[in-house]
N, C-alpha and C. Protein backbone atom coordinates (compact mmCIF):
# COMPACT_ATOMS: atom_id res chain seq x y z
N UNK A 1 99.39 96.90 126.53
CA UNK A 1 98.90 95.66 125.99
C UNK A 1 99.61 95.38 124.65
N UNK A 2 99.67 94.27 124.81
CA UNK A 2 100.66 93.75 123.42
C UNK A 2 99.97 93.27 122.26
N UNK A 3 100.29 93.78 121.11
CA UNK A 3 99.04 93.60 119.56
C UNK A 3 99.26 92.12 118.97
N UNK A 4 98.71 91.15 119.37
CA UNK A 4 98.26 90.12 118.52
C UNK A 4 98.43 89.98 116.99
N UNK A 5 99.59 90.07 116.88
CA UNK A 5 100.03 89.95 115.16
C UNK A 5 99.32 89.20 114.42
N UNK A 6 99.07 87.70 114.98
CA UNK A 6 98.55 86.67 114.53
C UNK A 6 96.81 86.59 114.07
N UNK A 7 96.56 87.44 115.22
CA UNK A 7 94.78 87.90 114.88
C UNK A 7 94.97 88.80 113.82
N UNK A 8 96.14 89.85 113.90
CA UNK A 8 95.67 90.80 113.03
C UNK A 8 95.94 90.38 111.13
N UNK A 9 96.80 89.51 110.95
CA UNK A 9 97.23 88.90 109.49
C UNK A 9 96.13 87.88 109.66
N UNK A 10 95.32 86.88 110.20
CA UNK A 10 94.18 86.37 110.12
C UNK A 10 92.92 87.34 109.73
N UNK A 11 92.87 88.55 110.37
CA UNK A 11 92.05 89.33 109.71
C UNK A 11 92.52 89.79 108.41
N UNK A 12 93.48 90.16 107.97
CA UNK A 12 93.81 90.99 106.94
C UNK A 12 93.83 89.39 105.91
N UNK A 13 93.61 88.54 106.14
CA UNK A 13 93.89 87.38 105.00
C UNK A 13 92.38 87.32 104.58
N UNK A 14 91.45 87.17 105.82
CA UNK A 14 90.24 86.94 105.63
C UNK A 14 89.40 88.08 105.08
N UNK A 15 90.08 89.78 104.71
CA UNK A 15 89.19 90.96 104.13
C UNK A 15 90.03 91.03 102.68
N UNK A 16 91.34 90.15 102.55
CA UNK A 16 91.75 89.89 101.29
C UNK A 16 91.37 89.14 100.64
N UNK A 17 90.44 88.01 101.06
CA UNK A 17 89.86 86.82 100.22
C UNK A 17 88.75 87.17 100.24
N UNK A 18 87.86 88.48 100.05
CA UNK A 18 86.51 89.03 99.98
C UNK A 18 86.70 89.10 98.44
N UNK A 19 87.93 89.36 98.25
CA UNK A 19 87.94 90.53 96.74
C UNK A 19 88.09 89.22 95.61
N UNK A 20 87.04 89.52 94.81
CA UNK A 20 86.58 88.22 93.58
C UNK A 20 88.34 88.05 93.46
N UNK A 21 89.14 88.59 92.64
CA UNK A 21 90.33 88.44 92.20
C UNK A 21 91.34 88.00 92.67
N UNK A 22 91.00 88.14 94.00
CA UNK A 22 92.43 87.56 94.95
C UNK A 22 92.54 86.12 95.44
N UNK A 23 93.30 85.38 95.95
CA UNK A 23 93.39 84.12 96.84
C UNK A 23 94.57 84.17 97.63
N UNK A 24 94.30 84.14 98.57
CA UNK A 24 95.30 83.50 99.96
C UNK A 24 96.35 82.71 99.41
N UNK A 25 97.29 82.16 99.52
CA UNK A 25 97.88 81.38 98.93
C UNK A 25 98.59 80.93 100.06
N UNK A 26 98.87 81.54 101.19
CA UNK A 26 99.44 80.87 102.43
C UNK A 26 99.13 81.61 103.46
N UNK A 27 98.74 81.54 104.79
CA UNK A 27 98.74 82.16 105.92
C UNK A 27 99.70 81.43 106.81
N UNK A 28 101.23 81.80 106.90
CA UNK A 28 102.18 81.36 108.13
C UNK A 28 102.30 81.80 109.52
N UNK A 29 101.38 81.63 110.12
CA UNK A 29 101.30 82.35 111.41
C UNK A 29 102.40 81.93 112.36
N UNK A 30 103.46 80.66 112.03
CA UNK A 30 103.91 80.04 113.31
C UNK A 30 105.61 80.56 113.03
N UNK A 31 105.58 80.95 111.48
CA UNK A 31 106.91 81.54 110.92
C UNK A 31 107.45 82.80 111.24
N UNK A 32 108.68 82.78 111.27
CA UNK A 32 109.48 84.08 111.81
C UNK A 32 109.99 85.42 110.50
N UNK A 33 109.44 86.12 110.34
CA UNK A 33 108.34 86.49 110.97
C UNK A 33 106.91 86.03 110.10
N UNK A 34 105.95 86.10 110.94
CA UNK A 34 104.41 85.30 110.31
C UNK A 34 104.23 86.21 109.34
N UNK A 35 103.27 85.72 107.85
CA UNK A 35 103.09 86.97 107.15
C UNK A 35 102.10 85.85 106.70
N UNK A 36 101.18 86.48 105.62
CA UNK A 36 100.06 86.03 104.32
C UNK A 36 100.43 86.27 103.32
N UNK A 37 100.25 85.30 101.99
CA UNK A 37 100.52 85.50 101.28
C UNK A 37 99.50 85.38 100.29
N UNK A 38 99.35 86.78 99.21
CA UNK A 38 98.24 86.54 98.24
C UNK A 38 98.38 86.73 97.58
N UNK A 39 97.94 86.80 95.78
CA UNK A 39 97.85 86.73 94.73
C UNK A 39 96.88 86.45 93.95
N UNK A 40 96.75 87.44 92.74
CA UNK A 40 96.09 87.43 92.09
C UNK A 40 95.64 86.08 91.45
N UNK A 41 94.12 85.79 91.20
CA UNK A 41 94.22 84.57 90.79
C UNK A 41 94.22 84.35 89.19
N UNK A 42 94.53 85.47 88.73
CA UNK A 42 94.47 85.15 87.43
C UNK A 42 95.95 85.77 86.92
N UNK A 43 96.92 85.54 87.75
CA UNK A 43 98.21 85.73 87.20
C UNK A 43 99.06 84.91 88.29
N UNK A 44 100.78 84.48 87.55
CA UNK A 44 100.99 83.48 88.44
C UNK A 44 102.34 84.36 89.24
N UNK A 45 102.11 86.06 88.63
CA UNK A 45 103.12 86.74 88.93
C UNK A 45 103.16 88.03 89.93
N UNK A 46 101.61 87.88 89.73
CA UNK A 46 101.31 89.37 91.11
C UNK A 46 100.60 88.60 92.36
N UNK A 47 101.79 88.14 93.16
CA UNK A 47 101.57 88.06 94.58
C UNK A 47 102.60 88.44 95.71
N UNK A 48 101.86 88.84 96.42
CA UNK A 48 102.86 89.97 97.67
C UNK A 48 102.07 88.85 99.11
N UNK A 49 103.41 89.36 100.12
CA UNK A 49 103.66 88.74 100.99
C UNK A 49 103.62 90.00 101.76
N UNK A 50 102.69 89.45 103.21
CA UNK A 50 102.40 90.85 103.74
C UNK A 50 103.04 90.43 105.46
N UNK A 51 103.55 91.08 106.36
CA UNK A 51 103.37 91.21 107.68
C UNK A 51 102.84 91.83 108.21
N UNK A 52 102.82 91.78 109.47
CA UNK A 52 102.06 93.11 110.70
C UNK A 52 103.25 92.85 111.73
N UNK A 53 103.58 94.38 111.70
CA UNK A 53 104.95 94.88 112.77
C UNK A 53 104.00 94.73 114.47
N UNK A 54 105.08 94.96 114.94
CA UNK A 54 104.29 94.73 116.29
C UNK A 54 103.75 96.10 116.90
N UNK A 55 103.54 97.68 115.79
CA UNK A 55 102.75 98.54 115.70
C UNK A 55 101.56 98.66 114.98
N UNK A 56 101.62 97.47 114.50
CA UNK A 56 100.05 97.20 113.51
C UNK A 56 99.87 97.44 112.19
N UNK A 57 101.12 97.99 111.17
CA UNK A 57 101.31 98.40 110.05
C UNK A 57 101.62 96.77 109.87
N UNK A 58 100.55 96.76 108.32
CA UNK A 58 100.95 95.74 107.61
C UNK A 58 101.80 96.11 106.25
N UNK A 59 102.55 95.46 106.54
CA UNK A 59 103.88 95.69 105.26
C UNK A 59 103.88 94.63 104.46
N UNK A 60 104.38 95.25 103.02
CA UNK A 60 104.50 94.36 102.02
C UNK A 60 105.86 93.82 102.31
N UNK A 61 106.57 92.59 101.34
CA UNK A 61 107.80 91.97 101.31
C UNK A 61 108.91 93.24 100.97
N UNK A 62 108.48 94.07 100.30
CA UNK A 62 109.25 94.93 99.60
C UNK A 62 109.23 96.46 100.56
N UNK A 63 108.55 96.33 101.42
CA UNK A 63 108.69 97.54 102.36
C UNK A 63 107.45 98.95 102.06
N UNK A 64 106.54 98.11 101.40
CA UNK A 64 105.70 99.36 100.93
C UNK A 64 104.57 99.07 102.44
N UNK A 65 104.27 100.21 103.10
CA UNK A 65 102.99 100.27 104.06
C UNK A 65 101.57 100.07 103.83
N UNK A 66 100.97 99.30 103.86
CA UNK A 66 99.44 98.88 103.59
C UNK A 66 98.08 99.67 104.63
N UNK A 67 98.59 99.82 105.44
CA UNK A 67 97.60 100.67 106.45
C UNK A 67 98.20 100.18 107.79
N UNK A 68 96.90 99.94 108.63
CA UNK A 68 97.23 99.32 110.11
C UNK A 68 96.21 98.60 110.78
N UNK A 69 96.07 97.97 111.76
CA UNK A 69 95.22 97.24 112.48
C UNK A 69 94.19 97.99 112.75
N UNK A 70 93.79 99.30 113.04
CA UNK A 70 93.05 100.04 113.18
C UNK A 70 92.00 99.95 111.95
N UNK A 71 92.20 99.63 110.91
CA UNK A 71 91.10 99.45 109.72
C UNK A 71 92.18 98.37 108.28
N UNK A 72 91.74 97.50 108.83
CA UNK A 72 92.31 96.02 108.23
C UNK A 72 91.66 95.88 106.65
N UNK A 73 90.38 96.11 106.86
CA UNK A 73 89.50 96.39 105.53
C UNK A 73 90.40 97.01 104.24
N UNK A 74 90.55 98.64 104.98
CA UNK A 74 91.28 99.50 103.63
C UNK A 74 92.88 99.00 103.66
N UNK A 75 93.21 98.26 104.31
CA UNK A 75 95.16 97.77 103.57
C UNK A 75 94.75 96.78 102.92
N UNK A 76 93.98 96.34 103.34
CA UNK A 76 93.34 94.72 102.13
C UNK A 76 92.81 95.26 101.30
N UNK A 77 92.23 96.30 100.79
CA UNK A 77 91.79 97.01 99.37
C UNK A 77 93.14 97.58 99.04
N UNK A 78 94.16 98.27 99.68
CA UNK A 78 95.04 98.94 99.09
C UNK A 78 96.28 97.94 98.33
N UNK A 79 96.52 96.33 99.19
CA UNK A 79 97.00 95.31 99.06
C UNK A 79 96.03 94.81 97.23
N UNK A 80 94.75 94.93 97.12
CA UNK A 80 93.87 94.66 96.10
C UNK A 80 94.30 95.25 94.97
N UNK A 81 94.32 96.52 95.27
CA UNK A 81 95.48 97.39 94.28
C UNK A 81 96.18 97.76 93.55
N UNK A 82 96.81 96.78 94.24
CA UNK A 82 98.37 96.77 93.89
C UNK A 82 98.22 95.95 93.13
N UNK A 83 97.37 94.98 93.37
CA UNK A 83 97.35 93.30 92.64
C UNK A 83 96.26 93.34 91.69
N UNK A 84 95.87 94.84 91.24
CA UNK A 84 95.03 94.94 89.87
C UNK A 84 93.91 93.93 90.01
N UNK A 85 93.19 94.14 91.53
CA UNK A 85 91.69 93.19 91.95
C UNK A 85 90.78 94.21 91.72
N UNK A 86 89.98 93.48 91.85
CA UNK A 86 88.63 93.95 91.66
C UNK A 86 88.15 94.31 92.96
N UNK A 87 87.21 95.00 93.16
CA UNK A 87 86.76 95.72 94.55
C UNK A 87 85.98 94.49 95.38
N UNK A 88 86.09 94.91 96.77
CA UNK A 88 85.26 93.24 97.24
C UNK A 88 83.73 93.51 97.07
């Protein structure tokens, strides 16, 4: 069975916009390749751009690993992180 990229960065956008500090700033699902994009909302300089490989690792722009589809929750806290958020 083939992993639904598109569900899985819809989830990971929607357990990243839990966290007080963060905002979505784009979800491109139709783009090659689809990714989310978030950032801190109180800086105009910490935001990362994330994908999901078609093994379920969501990756940053820069190649750092966030977790996997298997628990979407903790790469969206580890993504939080990075971006000096606050816990959801």
């Amino acid at each position: 069975m083939m992993l639904d990229t598109a569900l899985c960065l819809e989830r990971f956008a929607w357990f990243a916009g839990r966290h007080a500090d963060l905002s979505v700033e784009n979800l491109a699902l139709s783009s090659d390749p689809a990714f989310v994009s978030v950032r801190n909302r109180f800086s105009a300089t910490l935001i990362e751009s994330v994908t999901c490989s078609e093994d379920g690792s969501f990756i940053t722009s820069w190649g750092y690993r966030l977790g996997t589809s298997d628990d979407v929750e903790s790469a969206a806290a580890r993504l939080a992180f990075l971006l000096a958020a606050l816990p959801a």
